[in-house]
N, C-alpha and C. Protein backbone atom coordinates (compact mmCIF):
# COMPACT_ATOMS: atom_id res chain seq x y z
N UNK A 1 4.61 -3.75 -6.59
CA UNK A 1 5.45 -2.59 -6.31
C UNK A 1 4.56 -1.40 -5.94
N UNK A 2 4.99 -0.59 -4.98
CA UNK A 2 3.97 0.53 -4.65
C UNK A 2 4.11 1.54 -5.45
N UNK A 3 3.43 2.69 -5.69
CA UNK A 3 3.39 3.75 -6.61
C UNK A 3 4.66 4.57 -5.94
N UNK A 4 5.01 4.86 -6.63
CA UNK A 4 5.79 6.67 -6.07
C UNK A 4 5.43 7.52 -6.48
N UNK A 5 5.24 8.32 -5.39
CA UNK A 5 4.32 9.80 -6.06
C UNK A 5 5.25 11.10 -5.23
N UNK A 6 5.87 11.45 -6.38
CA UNK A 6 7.37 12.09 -6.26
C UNK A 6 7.19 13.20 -5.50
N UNK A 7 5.83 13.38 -4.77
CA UNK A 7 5.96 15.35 -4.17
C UNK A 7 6.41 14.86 -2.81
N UNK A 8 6.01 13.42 -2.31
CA UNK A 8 6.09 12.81 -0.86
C UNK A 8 7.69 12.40 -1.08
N UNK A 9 8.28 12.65 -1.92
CA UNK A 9 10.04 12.38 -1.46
C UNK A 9 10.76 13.08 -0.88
N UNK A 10 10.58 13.34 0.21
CA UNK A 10 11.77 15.07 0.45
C UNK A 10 12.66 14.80 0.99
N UNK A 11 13.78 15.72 0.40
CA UNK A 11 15.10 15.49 -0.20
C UNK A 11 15.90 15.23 1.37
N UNK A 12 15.82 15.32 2.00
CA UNK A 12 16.15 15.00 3.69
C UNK A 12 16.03 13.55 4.12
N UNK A 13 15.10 12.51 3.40
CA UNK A 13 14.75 11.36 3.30
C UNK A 13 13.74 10.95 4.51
N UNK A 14 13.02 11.89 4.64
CA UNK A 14 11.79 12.07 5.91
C UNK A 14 10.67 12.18 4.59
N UNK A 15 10.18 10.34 4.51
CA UNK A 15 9.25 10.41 3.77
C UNK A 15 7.84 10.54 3.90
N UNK A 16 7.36 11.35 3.18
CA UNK A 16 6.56 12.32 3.66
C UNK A 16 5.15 11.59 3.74
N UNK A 17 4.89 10.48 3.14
CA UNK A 17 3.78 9.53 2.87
C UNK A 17 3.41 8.98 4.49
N UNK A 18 4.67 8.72 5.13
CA UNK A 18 4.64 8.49 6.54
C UNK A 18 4.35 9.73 7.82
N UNK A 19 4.20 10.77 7.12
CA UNK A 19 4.23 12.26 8.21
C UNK A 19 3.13 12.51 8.83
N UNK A 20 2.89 12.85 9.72
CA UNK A 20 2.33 12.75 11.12
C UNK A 20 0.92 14.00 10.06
N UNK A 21 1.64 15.28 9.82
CA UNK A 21 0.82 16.17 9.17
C UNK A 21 0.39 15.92 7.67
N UNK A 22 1.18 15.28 7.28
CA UNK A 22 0.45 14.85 5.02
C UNK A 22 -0.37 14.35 5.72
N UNK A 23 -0.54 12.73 7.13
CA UNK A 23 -1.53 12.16 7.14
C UNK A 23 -2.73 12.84 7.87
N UNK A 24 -2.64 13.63 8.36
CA UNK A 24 -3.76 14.18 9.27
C UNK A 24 -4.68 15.39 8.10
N UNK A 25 -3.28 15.89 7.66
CA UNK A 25 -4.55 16.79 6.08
C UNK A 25 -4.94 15.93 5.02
N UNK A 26 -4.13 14.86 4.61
CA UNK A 26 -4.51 13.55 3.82
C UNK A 26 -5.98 13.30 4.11
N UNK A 27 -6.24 12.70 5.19
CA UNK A 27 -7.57 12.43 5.92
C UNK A 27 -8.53 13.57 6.61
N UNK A 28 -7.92 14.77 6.41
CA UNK A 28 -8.97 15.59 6.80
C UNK A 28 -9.26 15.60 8.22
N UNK A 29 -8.44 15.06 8.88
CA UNK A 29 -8.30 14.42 10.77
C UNK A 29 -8.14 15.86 11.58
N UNK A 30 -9.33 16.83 12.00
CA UNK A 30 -9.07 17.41 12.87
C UNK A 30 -9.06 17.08 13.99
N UNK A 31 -9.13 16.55 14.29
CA UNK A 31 -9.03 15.79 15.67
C UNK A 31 -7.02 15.70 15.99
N UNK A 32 -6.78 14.95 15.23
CA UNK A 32 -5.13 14.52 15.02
C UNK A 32 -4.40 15.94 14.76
N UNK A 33 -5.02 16.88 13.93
CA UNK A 33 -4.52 18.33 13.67
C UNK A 33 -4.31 19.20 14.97
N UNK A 34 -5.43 18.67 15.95
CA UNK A 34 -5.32 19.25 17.28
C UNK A 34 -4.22 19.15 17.93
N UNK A 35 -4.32 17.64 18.13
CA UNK A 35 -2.96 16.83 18.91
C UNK A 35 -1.75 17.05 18.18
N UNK A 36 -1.43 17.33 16.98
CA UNK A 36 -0.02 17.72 16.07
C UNK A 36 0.22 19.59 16.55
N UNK A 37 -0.95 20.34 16.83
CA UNK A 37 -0.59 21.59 16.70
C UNK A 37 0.23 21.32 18.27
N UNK A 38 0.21 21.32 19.00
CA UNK A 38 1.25 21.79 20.11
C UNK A 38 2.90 21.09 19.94
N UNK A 39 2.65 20.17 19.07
CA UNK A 39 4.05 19.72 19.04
C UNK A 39 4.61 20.28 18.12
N UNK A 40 4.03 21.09 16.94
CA UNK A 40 4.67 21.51 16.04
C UNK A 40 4.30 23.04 16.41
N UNK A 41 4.22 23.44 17.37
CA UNK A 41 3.79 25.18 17.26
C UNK A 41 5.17 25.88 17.45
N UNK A 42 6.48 25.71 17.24
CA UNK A 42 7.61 26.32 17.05
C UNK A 42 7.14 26.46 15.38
N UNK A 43 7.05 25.57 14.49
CA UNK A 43 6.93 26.21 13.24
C UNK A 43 5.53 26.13 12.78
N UNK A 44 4.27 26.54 13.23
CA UNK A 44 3.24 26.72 13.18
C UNK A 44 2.21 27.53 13.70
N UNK A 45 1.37 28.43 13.36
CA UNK A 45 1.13 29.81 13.71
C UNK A 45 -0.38 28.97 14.19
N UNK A 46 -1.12 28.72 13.98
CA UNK A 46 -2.17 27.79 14.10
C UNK A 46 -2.20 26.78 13.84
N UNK A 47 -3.70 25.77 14.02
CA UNK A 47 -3.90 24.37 13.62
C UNK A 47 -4.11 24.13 12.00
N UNK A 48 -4.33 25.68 11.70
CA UNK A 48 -4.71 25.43 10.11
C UNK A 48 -3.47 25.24 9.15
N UNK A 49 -2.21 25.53 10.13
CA UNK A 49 -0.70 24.93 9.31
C UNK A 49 -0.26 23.85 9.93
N UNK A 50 -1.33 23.04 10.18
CA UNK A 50 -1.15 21.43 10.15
C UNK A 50 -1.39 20.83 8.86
N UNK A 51 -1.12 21.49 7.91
CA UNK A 51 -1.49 21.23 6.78
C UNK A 51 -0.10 20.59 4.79
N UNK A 52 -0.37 19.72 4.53
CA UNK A 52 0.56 19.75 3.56
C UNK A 52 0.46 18.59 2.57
N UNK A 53 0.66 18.65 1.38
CA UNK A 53 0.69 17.98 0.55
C UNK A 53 1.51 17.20 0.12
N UNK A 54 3.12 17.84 0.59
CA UNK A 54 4.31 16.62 0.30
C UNK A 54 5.13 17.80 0.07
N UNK A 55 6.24 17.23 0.30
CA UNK A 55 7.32 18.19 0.89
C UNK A 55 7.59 19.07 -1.08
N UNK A 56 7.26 17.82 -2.13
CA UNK A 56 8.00 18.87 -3.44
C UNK A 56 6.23 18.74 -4.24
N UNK A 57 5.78 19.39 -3.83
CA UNK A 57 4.48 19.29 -4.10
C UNK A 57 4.11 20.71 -4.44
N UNK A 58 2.85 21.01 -5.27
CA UNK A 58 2.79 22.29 -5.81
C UNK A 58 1.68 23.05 -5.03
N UNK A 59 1.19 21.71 -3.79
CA UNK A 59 0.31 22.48 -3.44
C UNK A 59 0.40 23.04 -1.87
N UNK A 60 -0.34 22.46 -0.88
CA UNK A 60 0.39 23.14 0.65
C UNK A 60 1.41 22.56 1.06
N UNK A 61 2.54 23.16 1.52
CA UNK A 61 3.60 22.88 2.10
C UNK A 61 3.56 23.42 3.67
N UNK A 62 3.88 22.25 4.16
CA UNK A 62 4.19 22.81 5.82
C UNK A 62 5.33 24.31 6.43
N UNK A 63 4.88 25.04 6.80
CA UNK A 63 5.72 25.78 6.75
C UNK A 63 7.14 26.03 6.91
N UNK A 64 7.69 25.04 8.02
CA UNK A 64 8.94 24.85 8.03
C UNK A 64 9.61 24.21 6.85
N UNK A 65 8.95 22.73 6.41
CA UNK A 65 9.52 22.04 5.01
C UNK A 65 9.34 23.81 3.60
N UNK A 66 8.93 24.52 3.67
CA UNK A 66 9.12 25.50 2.81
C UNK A 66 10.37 26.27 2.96
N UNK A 67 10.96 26.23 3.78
CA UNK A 67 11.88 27.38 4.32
C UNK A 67 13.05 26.37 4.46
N UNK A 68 12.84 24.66 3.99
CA UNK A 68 13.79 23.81 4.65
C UNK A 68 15.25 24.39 4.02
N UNK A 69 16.53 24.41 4.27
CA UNK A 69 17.95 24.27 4.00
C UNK A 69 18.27 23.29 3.49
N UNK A 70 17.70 22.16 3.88
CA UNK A 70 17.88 20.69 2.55
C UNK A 70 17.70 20.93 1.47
N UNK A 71 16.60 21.51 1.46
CA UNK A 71 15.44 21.09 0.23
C UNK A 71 16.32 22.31 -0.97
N UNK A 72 16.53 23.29 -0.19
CA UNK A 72 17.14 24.81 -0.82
C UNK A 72 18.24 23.77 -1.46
N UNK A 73 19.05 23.22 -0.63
CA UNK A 73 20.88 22.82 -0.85
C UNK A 73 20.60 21.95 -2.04
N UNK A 74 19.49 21.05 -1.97
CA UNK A 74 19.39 19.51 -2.94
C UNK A 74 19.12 20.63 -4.20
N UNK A 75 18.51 21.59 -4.20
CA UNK A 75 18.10 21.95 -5.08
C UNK A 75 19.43 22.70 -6.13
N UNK A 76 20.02 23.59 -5.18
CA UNK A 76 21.12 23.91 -5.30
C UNK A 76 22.28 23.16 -6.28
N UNK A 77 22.14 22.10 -5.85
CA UNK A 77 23.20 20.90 -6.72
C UNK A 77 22.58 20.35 -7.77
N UNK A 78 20.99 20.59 -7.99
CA UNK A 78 20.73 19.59 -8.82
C UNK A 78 20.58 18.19 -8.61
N UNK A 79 20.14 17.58 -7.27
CA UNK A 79 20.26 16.63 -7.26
C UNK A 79 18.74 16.08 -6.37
N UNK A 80 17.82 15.30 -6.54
CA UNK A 80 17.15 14.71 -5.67
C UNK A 80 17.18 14.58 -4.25
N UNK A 81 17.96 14.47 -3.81
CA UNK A 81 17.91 14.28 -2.26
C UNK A 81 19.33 13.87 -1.74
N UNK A 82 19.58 14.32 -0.47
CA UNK A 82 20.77 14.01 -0.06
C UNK A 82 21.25 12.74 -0.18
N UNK A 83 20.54 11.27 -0.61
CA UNK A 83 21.14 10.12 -0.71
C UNK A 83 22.08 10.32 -2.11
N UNK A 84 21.99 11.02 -2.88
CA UNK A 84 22.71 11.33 -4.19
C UNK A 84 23.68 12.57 -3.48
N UNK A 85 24.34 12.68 -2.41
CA UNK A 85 25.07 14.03 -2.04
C UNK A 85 26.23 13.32 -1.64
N UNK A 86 27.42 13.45 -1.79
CA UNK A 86 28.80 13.34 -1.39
C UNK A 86 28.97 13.65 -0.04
N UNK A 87 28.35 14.46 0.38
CA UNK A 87 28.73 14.99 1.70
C UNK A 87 27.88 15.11 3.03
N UNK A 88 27.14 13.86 2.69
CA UNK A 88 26.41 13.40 3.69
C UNK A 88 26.89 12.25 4.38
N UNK A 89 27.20 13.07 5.87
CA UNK A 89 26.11 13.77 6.62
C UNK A 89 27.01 15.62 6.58
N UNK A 90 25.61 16.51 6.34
CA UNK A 90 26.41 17.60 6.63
C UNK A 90 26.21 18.44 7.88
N UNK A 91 26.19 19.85 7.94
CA UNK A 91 26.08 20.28 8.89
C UNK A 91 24.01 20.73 8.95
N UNK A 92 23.54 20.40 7.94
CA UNK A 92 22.26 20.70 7.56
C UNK A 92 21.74 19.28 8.40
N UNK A 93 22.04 18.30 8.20
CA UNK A 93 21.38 17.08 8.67
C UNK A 93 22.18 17.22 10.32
N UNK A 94 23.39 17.17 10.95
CA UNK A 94 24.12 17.27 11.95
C UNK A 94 23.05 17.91 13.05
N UNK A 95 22.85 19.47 12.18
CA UNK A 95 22.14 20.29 12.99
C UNK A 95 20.42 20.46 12.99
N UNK A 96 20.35 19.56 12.82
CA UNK A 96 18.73 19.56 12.38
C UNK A 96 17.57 19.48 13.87
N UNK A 97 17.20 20.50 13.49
CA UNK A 97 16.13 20.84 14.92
C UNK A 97 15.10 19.75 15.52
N UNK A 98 14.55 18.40 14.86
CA UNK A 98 14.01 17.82 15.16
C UNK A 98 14.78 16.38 15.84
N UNK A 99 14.72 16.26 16.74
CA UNK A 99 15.95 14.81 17.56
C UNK A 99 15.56 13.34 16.74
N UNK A 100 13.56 13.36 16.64
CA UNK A 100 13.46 12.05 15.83
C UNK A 100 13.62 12.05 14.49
N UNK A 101 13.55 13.66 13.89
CA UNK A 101 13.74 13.43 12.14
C UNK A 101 15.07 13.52 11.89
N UNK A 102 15.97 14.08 12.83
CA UNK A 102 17.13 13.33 12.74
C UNK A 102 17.87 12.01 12.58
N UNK A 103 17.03 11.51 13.85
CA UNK A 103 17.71 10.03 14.09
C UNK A 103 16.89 9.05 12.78
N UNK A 104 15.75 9.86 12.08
CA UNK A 104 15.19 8.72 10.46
C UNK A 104 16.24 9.11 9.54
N UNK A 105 16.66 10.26 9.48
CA UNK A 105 17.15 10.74 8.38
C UNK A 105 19.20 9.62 8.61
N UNK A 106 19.13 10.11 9.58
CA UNK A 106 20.13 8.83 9.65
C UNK A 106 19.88 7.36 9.35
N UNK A 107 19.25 7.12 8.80
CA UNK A 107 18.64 5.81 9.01
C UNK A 107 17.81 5.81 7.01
N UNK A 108 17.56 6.33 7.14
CA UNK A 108 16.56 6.71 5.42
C UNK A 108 17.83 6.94 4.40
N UNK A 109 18.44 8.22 4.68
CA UNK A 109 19.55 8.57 3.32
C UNK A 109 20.19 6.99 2.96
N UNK A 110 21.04 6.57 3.89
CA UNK A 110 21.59 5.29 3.29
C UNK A 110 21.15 4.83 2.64
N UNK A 111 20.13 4.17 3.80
CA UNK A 111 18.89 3.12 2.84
C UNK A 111 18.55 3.64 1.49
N UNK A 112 18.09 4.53 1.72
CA UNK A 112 17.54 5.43 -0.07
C UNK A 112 18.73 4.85 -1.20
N UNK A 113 19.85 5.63 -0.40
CA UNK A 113 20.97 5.29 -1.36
C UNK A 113 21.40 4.27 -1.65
N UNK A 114 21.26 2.66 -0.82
CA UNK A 114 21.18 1.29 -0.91
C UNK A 114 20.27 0.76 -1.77
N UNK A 115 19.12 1.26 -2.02
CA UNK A 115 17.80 0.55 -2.34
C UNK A 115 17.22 1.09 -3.44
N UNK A 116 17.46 2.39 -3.85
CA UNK A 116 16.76 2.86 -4.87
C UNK A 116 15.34 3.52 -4.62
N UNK A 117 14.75 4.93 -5.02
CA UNK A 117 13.56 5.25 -5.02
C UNK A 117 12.43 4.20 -4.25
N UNK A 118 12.06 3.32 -5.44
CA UNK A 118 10.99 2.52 -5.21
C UNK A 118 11.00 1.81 -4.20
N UNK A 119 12.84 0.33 -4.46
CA UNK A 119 12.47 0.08 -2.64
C UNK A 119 12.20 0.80 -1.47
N UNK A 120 13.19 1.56 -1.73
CA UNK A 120 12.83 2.74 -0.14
C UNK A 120 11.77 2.82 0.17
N UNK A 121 11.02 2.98 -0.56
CA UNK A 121 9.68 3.85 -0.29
C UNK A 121 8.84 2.86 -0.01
N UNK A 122 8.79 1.66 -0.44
CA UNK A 122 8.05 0.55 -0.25
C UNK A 122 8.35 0.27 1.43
N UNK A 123 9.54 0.07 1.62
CA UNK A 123 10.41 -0.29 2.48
C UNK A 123 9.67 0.48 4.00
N UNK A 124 9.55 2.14 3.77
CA UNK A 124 9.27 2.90 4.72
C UNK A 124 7.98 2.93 4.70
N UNK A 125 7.23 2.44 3.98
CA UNK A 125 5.85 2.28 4.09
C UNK A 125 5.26 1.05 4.67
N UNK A 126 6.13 0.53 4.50
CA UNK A 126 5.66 -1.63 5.46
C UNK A 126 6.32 -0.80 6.72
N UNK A 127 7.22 -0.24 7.29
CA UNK A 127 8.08 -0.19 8.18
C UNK A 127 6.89 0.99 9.11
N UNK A 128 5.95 1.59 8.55
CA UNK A 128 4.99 1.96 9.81
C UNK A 128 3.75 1.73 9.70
N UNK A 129 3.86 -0.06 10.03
CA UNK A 129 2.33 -0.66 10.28
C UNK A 129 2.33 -1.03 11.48
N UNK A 130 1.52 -0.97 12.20
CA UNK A 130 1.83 -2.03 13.54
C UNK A 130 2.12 -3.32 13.62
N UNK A 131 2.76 -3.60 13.91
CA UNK A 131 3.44 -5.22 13.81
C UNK A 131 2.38 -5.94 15.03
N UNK A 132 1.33 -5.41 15.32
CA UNK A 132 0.43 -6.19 16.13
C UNK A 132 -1.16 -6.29 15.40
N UNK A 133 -1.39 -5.22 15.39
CA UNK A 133 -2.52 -5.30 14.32
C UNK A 133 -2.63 -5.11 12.82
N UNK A 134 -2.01 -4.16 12.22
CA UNK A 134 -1.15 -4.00 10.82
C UNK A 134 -2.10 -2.33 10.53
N UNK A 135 -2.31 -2.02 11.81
CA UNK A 135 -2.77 -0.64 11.53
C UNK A 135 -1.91 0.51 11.09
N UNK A 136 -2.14 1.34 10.02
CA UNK A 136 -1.17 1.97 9.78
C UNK A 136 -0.64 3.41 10.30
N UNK A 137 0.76 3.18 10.79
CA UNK A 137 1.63 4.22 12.02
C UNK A 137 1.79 5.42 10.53
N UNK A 138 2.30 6.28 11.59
CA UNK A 138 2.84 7.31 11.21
C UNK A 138 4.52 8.22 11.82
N UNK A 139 5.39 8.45 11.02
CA UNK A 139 6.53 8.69 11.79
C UNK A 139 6.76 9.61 13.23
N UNK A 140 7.31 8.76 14.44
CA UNK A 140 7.11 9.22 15.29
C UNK A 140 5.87 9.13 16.83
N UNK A 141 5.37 8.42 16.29
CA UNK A 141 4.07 6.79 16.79
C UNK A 141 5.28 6.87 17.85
N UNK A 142 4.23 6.43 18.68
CA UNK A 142 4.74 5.73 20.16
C UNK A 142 4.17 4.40 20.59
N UNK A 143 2.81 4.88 19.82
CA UNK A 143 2.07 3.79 20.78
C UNK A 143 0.71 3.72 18.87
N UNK A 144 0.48 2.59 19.13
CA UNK A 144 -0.76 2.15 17.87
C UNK A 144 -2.19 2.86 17.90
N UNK A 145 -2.68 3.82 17.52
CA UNK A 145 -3.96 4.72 17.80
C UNK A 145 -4.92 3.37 17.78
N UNK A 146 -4.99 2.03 17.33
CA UNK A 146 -5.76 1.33 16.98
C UNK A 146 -5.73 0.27 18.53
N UNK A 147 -4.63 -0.48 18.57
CA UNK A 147 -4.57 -1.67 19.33
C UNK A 147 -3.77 -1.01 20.76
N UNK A 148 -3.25 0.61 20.67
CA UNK A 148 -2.52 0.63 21.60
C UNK A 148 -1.33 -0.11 22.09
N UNK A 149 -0.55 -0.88 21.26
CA UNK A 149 0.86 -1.64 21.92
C UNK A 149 1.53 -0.21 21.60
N UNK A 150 2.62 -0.74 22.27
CA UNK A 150 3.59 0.14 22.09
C UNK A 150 4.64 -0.07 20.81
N UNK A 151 5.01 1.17 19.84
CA UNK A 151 6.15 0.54 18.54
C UNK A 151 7.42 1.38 18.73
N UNK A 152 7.95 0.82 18.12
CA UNK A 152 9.92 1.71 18.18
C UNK A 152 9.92 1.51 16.53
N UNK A 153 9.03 2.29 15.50
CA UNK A 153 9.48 2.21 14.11
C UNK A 153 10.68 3.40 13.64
N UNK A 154 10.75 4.07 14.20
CA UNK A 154 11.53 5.36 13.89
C UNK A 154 12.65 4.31 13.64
């Protein structure tokens, strides 16, 4: 069974163990911090807020996941994450500024809510390896930094 390490759960079900930015400050990857700052420079002032620890984490938070409306609402109810919410999908997930963390989060809450913590997480962690070399993706991969095939894990 894999560990769960509860700061990488965020409550949106965009797990954070898989994120393009935990993994690039995870590893210390400026190089990858480069290539993340133009895609994220709507909520990022520089490359140095390529940075984060996990979305419920005490230490850096990405700046947008700080300011998230999920994270505020889950909190709001008392509840872990929208897979424990009645009223998902709402207008918070509906309207959500990102097209691919949308289309996971459609795809994650269920599951979460099907599977429980641990599977999930196990689940979304086999689910971005490369199925050609077993190098490990990150959400939103197009293509394998290692072997170069092309993946559709989202």
């Amino acid at each position: 069974m894999v560990e769960v390490k509860k700061e990488l759960l965020a409550p949106c079900g965009l797990y954070c163990g898989v994120c393009s930015i935990y993994i690039a400050h995870r590893d210390n990857n400026q190089k990858f911090k480069q290539v993340l700052f133009p895609v994220y420079k709507a909520f990022a002032k520089s490359v140095e807020d390529i940075s984060c620890t996990g979305c419920l984490s005490d230490g850096i938070v990405f700046p947008m996941c700080k300011v998230c409306p999920i994270k505020k609402c889950t909190k709001e109810k008392g509840i872990e994450g929208c897979h424990q919410c009645d009223e998902f999908p709402c207008k918070f997930i509906t309207n959500f500024p990102v097209p691919i963390a949308k289309k996971v989060m459609f795809r994650t809450i269920p599951a979460w809510r099907e599977l429980g913590t641990e599977k999930w997480v196990e689940e979304e962690e086999k689910r971005y390896i490369c199925p050609e070399c077993g190098n490990p993706l990150f959400r939103g991969a197009r293509s394998c930094n290692k072997c170069k095939v092309s993946v559709d894990v989202d």
